[in-house]
C-alpha atoms as a PDB file:
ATOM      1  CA  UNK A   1     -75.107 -28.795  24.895  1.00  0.00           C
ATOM      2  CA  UNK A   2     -73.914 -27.721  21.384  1.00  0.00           C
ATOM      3  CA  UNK A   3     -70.444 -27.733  22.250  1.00  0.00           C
ATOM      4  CA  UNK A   4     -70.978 -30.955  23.509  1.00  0.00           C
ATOM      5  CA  UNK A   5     -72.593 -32.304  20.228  1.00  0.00           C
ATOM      6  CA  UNK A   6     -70.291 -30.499  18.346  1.00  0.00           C
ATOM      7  CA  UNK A   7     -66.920 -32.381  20.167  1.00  0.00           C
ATOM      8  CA  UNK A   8     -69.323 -35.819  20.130  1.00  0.00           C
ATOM      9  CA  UNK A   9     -69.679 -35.470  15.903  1.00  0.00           C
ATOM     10  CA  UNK A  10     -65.908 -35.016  16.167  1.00  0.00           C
ATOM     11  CA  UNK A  11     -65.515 -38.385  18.003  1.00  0.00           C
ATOM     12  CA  UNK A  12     -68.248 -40.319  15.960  1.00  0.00           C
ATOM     13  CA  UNK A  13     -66.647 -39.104  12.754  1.00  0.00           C
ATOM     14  CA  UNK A  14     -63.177 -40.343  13.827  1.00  0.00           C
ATOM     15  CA  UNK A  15     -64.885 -43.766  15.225  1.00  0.00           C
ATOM     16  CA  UNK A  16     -66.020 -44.271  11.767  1.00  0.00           C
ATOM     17  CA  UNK A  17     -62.988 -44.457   9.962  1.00  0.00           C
ATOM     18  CA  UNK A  18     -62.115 -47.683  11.999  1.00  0.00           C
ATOM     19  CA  UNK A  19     -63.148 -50.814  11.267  1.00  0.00           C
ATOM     20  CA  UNK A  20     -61.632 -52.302  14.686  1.00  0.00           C
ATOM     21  CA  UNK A  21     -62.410 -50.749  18.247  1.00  0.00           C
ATOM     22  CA  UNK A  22     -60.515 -51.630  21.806  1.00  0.00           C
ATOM     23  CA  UNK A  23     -63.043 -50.358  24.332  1.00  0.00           C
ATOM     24  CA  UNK A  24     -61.801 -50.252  28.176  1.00  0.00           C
ATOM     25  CA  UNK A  25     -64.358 -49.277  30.660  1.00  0.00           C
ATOM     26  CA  UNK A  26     -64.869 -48.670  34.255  1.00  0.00           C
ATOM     27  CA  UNK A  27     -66.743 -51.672  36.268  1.00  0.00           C
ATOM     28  CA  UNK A  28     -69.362 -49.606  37.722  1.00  0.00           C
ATOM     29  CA  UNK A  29     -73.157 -49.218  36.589  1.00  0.00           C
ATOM     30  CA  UNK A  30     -72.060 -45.770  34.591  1.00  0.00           C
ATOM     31  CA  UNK A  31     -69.003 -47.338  33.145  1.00  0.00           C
ATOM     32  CA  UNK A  32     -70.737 -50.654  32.158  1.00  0.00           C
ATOM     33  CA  UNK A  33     -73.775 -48.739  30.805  1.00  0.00           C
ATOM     34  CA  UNK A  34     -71.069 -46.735  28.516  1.00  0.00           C
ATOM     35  CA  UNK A  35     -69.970 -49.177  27.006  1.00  0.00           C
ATOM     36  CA  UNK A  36     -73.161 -51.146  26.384  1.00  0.00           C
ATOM     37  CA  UNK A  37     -74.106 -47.947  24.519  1.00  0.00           C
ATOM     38  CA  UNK A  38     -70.778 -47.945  22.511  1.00  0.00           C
ATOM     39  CA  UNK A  39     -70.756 -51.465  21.691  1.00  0.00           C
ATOM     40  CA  UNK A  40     -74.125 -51.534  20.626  1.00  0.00           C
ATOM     41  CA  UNK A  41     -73.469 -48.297  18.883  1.00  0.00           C
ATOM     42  CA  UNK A  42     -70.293 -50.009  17.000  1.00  0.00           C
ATOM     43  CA  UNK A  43     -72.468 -53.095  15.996  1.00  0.00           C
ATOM     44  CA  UNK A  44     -75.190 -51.334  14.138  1.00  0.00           C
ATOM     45  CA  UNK A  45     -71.993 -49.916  12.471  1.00  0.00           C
ATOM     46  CA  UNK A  46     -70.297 -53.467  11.778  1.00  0.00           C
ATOM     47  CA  UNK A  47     -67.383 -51.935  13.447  1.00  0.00           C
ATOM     48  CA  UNK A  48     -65.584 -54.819  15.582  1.00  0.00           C
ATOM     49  CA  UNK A  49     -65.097 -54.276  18.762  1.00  0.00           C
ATOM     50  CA  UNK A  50     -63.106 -55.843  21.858  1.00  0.00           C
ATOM     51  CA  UNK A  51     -64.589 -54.924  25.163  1.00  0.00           C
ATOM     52  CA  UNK A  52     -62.994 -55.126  28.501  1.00  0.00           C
ATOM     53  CA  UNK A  53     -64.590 -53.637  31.693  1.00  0.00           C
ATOM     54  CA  UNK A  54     -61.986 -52.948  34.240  1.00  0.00           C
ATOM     55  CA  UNK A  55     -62.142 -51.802  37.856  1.00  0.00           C
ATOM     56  CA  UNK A  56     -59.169 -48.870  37.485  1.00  0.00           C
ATOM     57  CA  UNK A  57     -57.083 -47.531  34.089  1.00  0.00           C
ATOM     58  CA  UNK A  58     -53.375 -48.569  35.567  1.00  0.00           C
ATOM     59  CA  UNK A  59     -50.042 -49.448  33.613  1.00  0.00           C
ATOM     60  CA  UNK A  60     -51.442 -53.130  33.819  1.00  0.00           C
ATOM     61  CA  UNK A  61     -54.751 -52.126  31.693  1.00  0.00           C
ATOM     62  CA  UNK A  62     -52.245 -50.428  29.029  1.00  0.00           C
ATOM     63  CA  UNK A  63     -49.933 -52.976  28.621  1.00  0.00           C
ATOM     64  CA  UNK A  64     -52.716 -55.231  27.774  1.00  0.00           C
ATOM     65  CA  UNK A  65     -54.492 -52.940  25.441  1.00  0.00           C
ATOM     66  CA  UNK A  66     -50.855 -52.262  23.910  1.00  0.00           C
ATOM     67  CA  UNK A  67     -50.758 -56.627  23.757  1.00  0.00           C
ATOM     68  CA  UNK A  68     -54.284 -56.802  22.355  1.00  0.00           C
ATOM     69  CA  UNK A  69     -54.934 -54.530  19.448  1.00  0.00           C
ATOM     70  CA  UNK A  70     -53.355 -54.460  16.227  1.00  0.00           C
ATOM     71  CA  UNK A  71     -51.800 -51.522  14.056  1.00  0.00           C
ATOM     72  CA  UNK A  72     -54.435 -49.139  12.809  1.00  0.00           C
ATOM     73  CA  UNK A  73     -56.946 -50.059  15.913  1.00  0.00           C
ATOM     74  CA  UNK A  74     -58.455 -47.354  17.669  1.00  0.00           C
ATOM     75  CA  UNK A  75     -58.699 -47.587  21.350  1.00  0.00           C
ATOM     76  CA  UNK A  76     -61.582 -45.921  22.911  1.00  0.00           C
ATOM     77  CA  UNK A  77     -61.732 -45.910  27.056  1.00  0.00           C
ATOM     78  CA  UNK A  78     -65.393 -44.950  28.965  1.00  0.00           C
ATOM     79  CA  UNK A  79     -65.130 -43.527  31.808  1.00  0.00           C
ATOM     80  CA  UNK A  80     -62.485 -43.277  32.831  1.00  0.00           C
ATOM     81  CA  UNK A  81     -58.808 -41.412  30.786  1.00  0.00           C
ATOM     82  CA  UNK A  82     -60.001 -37.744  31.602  1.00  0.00           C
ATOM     83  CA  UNK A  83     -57.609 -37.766  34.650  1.00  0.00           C
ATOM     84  CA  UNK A  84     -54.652 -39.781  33.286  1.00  0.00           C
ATOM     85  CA  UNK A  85     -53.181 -38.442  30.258  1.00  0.00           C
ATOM     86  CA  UNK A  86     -49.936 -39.848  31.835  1.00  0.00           C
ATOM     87  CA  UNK A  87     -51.391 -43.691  31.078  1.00  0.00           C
ATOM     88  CA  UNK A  88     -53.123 -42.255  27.543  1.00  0.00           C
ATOM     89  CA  UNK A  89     -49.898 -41.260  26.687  1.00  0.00           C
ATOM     90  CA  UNK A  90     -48.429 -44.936  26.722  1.00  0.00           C
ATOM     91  CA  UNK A  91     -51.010 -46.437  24.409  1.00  0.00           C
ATOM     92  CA  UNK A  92     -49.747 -47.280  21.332  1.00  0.00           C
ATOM     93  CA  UNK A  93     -53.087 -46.099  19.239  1.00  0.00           C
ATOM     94  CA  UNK A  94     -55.009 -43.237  18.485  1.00  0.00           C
ATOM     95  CA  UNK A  95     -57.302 -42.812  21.301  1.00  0.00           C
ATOM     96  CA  UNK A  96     -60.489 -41.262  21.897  1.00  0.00           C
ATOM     97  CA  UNK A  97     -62.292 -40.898  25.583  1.00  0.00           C
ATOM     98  CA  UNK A  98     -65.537 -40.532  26.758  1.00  0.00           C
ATOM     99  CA  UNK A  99     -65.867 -39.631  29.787  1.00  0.00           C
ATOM    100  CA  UNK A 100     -67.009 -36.818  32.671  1.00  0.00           C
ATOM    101  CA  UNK A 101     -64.418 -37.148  35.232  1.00  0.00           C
ATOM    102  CA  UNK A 102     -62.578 -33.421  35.356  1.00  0.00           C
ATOM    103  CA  UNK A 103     -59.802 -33.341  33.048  1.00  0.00           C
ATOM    104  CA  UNK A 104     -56.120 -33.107  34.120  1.00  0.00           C
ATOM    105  CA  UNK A 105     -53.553 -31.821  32.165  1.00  0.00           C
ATOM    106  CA  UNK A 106     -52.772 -32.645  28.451  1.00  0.00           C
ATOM    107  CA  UNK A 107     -53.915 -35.428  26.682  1.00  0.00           C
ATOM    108  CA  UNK A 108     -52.839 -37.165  23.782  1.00  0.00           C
ATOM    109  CA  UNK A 109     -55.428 -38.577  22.828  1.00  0.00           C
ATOM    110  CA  UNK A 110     -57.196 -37.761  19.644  1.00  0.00           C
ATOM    111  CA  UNK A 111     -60.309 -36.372  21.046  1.00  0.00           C
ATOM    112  CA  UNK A 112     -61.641 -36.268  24.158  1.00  0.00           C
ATOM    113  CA  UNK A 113     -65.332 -36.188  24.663  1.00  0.00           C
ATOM    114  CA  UNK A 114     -66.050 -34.654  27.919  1.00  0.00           C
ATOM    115  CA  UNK A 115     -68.636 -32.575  29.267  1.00  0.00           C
ATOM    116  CA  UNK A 116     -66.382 -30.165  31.830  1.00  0.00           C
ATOM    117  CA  UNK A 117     -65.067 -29.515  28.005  1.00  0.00           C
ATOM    118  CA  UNK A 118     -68.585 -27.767  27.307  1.00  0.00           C
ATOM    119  CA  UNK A 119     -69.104 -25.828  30.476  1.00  0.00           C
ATOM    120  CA  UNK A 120     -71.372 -28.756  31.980  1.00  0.00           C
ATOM    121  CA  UNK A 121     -70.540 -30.444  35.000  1.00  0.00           C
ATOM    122  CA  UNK A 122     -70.031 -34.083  34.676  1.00  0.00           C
ATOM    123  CA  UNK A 123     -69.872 -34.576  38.328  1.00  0.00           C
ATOM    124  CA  UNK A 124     -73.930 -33.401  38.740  1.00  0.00           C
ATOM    125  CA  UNK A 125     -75.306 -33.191  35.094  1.00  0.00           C
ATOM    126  CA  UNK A 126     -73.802 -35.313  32.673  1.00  0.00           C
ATOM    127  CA  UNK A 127     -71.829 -39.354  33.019  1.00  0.00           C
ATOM    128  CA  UNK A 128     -69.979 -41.342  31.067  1.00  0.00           C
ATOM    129  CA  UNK A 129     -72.963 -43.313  29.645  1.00  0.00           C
ATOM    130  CA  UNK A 130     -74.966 -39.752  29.123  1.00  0.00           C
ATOM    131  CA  UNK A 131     -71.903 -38.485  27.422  1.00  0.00           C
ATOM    132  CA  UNK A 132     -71.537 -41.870  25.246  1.00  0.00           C
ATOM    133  CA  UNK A 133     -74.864 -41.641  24.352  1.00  0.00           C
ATOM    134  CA  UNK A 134     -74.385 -38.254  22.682  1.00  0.00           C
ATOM    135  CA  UNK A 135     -71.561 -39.484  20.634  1.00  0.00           C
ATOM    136  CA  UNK A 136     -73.658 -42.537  19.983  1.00  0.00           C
ATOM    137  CA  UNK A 137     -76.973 -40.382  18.535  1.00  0.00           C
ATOM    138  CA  UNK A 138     -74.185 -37.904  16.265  1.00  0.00           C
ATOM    139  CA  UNK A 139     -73.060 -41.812  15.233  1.00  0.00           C
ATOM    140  CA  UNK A 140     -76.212 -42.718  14.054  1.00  0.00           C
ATOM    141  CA  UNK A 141     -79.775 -41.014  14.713  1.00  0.00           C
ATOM    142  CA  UNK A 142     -81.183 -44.523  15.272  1.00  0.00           C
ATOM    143  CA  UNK A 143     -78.830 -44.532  18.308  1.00  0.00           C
ATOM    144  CA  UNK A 144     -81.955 -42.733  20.139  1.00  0.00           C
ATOM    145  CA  UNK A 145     -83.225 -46.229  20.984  1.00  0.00           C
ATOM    146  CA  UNK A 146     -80.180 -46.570  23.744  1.00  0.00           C
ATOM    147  CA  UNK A 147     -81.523 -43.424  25.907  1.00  0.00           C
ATOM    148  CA  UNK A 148     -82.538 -46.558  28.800  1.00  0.00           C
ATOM    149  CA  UNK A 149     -79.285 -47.867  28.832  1.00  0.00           C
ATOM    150  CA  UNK A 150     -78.046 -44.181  29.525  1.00  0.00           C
ATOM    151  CA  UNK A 151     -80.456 -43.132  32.042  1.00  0.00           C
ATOM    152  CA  UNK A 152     -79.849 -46.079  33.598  1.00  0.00           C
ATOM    153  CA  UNK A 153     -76.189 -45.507  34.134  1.00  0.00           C
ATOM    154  CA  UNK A 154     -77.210 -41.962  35.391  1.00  0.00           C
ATOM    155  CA  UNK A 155     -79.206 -43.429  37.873  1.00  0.00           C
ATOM    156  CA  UNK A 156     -76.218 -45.927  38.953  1.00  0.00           C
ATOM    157  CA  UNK A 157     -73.518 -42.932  38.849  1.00  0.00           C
ATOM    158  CA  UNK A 158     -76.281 -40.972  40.723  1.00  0.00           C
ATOM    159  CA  UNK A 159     -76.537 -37.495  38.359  1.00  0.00           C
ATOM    160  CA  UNK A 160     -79.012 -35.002  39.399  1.00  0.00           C
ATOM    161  CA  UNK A 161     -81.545 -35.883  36.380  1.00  0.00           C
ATOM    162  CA  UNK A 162     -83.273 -32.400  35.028  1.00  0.00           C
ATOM    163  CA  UNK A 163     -84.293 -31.941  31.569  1.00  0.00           C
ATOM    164  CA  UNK A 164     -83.917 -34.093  28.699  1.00  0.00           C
ATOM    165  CA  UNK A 165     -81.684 -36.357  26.968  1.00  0.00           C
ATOM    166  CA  UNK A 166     -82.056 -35.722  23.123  1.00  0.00           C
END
């Protein structure tokens, strides 16, 4: 879990030095949940953020996050981006994924937060909102207060649930 955390302070340092944030995520309970962490994560940080939920990343989700944001946004996708670094490639900002899907190949994006990156399986053990929720605590400590919204999207995504979130 320390490599996690340690990839996750990565993320929540970069996140910081924007004031503007695309978010795309997936339309499913994990995805949703994601990005209900990371927006409420961006708002106790006055960062603005546009968020679209989308059923599949596709060349018609990049073209309008290449139509929507401005020069010197960041774009940050929830689950979903591990497995197309081919479609990463084509956005026109620094990006930054969270997600647990099994990586393929190179990505360009900035950082990549990702628990198959920290020898934990995301399909069983960790999700997207799980692994948003990390970034979202190395964010800010007082992020702790979004653990339901997590576990909730753990639920939806159906992880095994052992241990503890903290």
């Amino acid at each position: 879990m320390e490599k996690l955390r340690a990839i996750a302070k990565k993320a929540s340092e970069k996140i910081s030095e924007y004031s503007r944030v695309r978010l795309v995520s997936h339309n499913d309970a994990d995805g949703i949940t994601a990005a209900a962490v990371m927006c409420h994560a961006l708002l106790k940080e006055d960062i603005v953020f546009h968020a679209s939920i989308v059923s599949r990343l596709d060349e018609d989700v990049v073209e309008t996050v290449n139509n929507s944001t401005d020069n010197g946004d960041l774009v940050l996708f929830c689950d979903m981006g591990s497995g197309q670094p081919e479609l990463i490639e084509k956005v026109k900002n620094n990006t930054i994924i969270i997600d647990h899907h099994a990586p393929l190949g190179d990505t360009t994006a900035q950082i990549m937060v990702n628990p198959h990156l920290a020898d934990i399986d995301g399909a069983y053990y960790m999700c997207a909102s799980t692994t948003a929720y990390v970034v979202a605590t190395e964010l800010n400590p007082e992020n702790k207060e979004l653990a339901g919204l997590a576990i909730a999207g753990a639920i939806g995504d159906k992880q095994l649930l052992t241990g503890r979130m903290a």
